[in-house]
Protein backbone atom coordinates (compact mmCIF):
# COMPACT_ATOMS: atom_id res chain seq x y z
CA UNK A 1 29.85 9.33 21.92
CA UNK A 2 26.37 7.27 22.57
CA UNK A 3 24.95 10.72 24.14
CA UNK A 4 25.22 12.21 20.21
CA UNK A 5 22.53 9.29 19.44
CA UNK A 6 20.48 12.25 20.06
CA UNK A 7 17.40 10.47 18.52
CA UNK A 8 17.83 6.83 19.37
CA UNK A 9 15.35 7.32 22.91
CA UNK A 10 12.43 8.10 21.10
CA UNK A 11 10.00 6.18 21.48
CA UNK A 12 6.18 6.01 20.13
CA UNK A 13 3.20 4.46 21.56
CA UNK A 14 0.51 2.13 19.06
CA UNK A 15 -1.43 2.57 17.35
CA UNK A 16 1.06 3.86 14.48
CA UNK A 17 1.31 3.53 10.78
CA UNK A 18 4.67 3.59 8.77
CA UNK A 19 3.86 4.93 5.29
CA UNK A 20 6.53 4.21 3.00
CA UNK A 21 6.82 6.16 -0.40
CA UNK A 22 9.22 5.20 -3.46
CA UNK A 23 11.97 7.09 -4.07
CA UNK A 24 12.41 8.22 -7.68
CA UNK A 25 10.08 5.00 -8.65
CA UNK A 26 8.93 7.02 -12.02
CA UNK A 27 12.72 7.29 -13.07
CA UNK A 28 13.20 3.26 -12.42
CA UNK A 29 10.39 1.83 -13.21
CA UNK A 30 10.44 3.81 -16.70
CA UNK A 31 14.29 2.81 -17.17
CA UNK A 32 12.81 -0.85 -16.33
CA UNK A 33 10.15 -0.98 -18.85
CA UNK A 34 6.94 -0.86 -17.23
CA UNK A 35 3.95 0.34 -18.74
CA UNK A 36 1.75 3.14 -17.90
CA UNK A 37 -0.15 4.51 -16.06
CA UNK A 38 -0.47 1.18 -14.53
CA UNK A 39 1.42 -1.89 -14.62
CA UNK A 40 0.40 -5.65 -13.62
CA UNK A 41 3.59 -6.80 -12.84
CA UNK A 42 4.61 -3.60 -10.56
CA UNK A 43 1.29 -3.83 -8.73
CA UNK A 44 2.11 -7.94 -7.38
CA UNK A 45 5.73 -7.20 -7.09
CA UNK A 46 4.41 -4.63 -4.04
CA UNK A 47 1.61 -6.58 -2.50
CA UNK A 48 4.68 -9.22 -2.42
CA UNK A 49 6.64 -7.14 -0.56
CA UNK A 50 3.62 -6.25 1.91
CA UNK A 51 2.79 -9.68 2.22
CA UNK A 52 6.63 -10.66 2.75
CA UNK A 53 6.31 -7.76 5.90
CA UNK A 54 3.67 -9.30 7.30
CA UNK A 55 4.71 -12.96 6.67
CA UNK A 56 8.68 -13.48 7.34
CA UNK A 57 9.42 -9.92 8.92
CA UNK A 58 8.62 -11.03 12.45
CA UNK A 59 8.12 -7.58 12.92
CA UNK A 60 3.79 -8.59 13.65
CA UNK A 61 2.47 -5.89 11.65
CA UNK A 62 -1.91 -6.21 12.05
CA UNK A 63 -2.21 -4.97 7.43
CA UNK A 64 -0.51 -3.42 5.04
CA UNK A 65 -2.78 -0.78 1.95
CA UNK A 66 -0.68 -0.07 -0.98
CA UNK A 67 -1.38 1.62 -4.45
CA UNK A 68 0.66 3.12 -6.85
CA UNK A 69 4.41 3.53 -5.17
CA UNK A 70 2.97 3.59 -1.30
CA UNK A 71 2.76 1.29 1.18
CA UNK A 72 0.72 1.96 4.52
CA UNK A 73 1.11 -0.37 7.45
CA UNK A 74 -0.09 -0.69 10.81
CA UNK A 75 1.34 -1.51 13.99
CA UNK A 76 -0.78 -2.07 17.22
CA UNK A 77 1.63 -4.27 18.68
CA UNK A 78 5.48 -1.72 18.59
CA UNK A 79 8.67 -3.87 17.18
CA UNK A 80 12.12 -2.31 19.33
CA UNK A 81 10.00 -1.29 21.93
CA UNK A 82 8.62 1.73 20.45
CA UNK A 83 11.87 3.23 19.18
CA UNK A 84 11.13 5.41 16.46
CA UNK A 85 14.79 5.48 14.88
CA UNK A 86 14.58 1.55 14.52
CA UNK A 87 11.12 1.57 12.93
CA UNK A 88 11.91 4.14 10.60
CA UNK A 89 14.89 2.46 8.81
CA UNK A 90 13.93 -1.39 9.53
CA UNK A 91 10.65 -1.36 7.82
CA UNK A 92 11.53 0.42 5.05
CA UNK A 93 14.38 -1.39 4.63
CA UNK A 94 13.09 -4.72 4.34
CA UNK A 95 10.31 -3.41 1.70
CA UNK A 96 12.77 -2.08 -0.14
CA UNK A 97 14.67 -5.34 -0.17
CA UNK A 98 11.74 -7.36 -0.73
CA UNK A 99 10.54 -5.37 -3.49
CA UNK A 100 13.90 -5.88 -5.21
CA UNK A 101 13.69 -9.56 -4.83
CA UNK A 102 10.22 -9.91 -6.05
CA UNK A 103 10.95 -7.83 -8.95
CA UNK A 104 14.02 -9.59 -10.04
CA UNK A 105 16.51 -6.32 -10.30
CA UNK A 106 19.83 -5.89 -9.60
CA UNK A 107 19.40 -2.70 -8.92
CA UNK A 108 18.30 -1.51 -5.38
CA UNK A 109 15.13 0.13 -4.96
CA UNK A 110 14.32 2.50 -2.24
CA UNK A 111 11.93 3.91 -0.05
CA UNK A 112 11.82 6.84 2.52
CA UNK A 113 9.30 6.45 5.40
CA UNK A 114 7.62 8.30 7.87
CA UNK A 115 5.76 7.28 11.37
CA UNK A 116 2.01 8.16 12.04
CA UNK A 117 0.97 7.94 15.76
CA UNK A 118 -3.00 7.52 15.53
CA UNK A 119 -5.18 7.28 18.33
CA UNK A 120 -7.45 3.79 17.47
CA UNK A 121 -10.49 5.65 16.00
CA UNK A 122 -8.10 6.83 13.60
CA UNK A 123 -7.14 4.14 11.68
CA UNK A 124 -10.44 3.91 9.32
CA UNK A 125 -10.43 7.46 8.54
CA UNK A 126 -6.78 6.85 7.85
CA UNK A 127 -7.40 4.54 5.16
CA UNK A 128 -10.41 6.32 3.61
CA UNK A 129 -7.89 9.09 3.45
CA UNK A 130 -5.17 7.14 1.71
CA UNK A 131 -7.86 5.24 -0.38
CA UNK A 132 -9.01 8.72 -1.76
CA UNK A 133 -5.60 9.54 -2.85
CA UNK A 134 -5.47 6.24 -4.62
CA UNK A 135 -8.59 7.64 -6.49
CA UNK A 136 -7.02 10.95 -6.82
CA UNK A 137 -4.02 9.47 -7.95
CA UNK A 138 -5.27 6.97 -10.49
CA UNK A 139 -7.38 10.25 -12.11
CA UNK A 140 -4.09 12.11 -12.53
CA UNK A 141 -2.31 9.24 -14.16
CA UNK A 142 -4.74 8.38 -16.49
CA UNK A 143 -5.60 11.88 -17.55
CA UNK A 144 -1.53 12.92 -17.90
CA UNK A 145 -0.31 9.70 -19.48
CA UNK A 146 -3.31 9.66 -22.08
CA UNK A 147 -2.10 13.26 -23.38
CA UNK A 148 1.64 12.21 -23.23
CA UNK A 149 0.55 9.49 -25.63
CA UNK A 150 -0.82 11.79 -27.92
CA UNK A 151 2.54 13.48 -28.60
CA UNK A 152 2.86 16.10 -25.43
CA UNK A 153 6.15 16.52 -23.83
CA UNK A 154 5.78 15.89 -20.25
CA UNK A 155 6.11 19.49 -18.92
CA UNK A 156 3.38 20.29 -21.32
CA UNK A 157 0.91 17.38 -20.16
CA UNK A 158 1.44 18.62 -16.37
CA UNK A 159 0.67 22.42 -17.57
CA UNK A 160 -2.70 20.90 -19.19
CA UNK A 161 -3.72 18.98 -16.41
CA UNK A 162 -2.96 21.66 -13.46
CA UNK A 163 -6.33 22.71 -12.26
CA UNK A 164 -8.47 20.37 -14.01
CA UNK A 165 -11.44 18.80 -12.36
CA UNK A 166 -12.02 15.69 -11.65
CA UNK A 167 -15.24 15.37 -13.59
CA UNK A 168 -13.35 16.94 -16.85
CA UNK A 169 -10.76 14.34 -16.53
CA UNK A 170 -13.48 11.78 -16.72
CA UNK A 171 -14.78 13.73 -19.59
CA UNK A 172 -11.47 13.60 -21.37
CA UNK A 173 -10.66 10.13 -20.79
CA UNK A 174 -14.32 9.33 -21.60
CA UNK A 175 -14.07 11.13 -25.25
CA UNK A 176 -11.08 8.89 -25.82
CA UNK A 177 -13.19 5.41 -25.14
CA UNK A 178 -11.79 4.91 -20.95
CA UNK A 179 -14.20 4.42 -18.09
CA UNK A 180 -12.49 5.68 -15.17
CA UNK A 181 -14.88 4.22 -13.06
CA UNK A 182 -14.55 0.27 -14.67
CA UNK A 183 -11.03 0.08 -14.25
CA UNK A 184 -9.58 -2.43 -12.34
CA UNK A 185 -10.39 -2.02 -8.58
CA UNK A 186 -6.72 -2.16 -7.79
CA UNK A 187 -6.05 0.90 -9.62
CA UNK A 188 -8.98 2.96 -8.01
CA UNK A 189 -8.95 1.59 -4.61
CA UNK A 190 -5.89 -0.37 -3.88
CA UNK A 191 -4.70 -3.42 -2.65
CA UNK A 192 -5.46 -4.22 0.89
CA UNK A 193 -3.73 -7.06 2.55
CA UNK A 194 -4.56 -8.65 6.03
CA UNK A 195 -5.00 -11.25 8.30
CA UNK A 196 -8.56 -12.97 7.96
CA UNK A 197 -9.74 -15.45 10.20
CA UNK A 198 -10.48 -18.88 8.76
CA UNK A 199 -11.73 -22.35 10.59
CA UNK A 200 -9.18 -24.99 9.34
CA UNK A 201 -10.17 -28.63 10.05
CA UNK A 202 -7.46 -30.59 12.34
CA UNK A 203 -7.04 -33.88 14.27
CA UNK A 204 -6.02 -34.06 17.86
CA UNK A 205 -3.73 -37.20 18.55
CA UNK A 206 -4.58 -37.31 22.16
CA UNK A 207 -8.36 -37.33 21.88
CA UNK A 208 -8.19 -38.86 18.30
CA UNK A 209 -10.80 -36.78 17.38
CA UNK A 210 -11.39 -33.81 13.84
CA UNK A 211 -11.10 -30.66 15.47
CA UNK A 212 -11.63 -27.42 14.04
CA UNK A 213 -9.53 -24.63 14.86
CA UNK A 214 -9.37 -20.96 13.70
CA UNK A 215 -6.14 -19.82 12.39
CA UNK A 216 -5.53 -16.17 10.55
CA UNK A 217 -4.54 -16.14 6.90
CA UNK A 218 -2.82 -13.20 4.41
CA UNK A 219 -5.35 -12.28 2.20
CA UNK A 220 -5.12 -9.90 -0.87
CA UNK A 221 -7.78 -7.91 -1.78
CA UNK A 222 -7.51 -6.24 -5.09
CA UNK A 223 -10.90 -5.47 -5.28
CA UNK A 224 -11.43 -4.19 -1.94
CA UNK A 225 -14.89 -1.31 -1.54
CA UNK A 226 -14.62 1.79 -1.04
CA UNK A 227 -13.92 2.93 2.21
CA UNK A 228 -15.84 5.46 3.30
CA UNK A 229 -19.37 4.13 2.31
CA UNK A 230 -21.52 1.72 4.41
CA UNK A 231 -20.52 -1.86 2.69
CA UNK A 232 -16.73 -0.34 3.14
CA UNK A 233 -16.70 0.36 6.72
CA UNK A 234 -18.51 -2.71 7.28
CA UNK A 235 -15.61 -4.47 5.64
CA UNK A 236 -12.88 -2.88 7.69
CA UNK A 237 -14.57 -3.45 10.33
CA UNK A 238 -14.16 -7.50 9.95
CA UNK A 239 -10.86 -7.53 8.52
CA UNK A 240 -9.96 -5.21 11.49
């Protein structure tokens, strides 16, 4: 029977990203309450769970970028020895578990997941790409939660907003006293979380001397820049 495990030999090679999505998040997270388009409490319960991945998962993963209901996170150093089956279904897994913990629910929340080989000058174009869709993304919501506010079913609010550009989405949300661009940075860019070097102060018994040694701490940026300018690429590039 272990030759119908027709799947369980495949391996990948790093660089590779898992992107995780929610599944039917709009459903739960409406039956739970949460506002919208954004909410507070949603937005830390997920950087929690990426921060539990790269703190307690011992699966070594180098960052984690998540907005809305995604989660993108990079591996340069392959848990299970490449397999793809086992990092497919372990990291969303434990996401999906950590989510529910840090949310307090008794009900389970999933996600589904896919695997991204990149080569390594991938990875920054990667997350300008995902960071635009955050962009995208927080456009859409504002724009098609404003008009179901204003009375419109939801089919109706999706019918109004296909095809509208960007620029008259700003418009609309402008006439009804929003900034799009002076929202919180977490809703237009993101959260980015990582491992930042740091010099921590020590002392060394044997020499009885105060040492300093680097060490790498989880950081949350909420405010990250945008990507794909100069002061953005700059960033990556030290938090990379």
């Amino acid at each position: 029977m272990k030759r119908k495990e027709v799947f369980s030999a495949i391996r990948t090679v790093p660089p590779v990203i898992v992107r995780l999505d929610g599944r039917n998040f709009k459903e739960a997270l409406s039956r739970m309450g949460f506002q919208k388009p954004y909410d507070i409490g949603f937005a830390r319960s997920m950087a929690r769970a990426a921060r539990a991945l790269l703190e307690h998962s011992g699966l070594a993963p180098n960052w984690a970028f998540t907005f809305s209901d995604e989660i993108s996170v990079l591996f340069t150093e392959l848990p299970f020895d490449g397999r793809m089956e086992k990092i497919d279904s372990v990291v969303p897994s434990f996401i999906a578990s950590a989510l529910t913990i840090a949310m307090k629910q008794e009900t389970p929340l999933a996600f589904d997941s896919r695997v991204i080989p990149l080569h390594p000058e991938d990875v920054v174009p990667y997350l300008v790409y995902r960071q635009s869709e955050a962009w995208r993304n927080h456009m859409q919501s504002y724009g098609f939660y404003s008009l179901v506010s204003e009375g419109m079913d939801e089919r109706e609010a999706a019918a109004e907003m296909k095809g509208m550009r960007f620029e008259d989405i700003h418009e609309m949300m402008w006439q009804r006293w929003v900034n799009l661009n002076e929202t919180p940075g977490w809703q237009r860019k993101g959260i980015f979380v990582y491992r930042k070097k740091v010099d921590r102060q020590g002392f060394n018994p044997v020499t009885k001397e105060t040492v300093v040694a680097e060490r790498r701490e989880i950081v949350e940026d909420w405010d990250p820049p945008v990507f794909s300018t100069d002061e953005g690429k700059m960033y990556l590039k030290h938090a990379l």
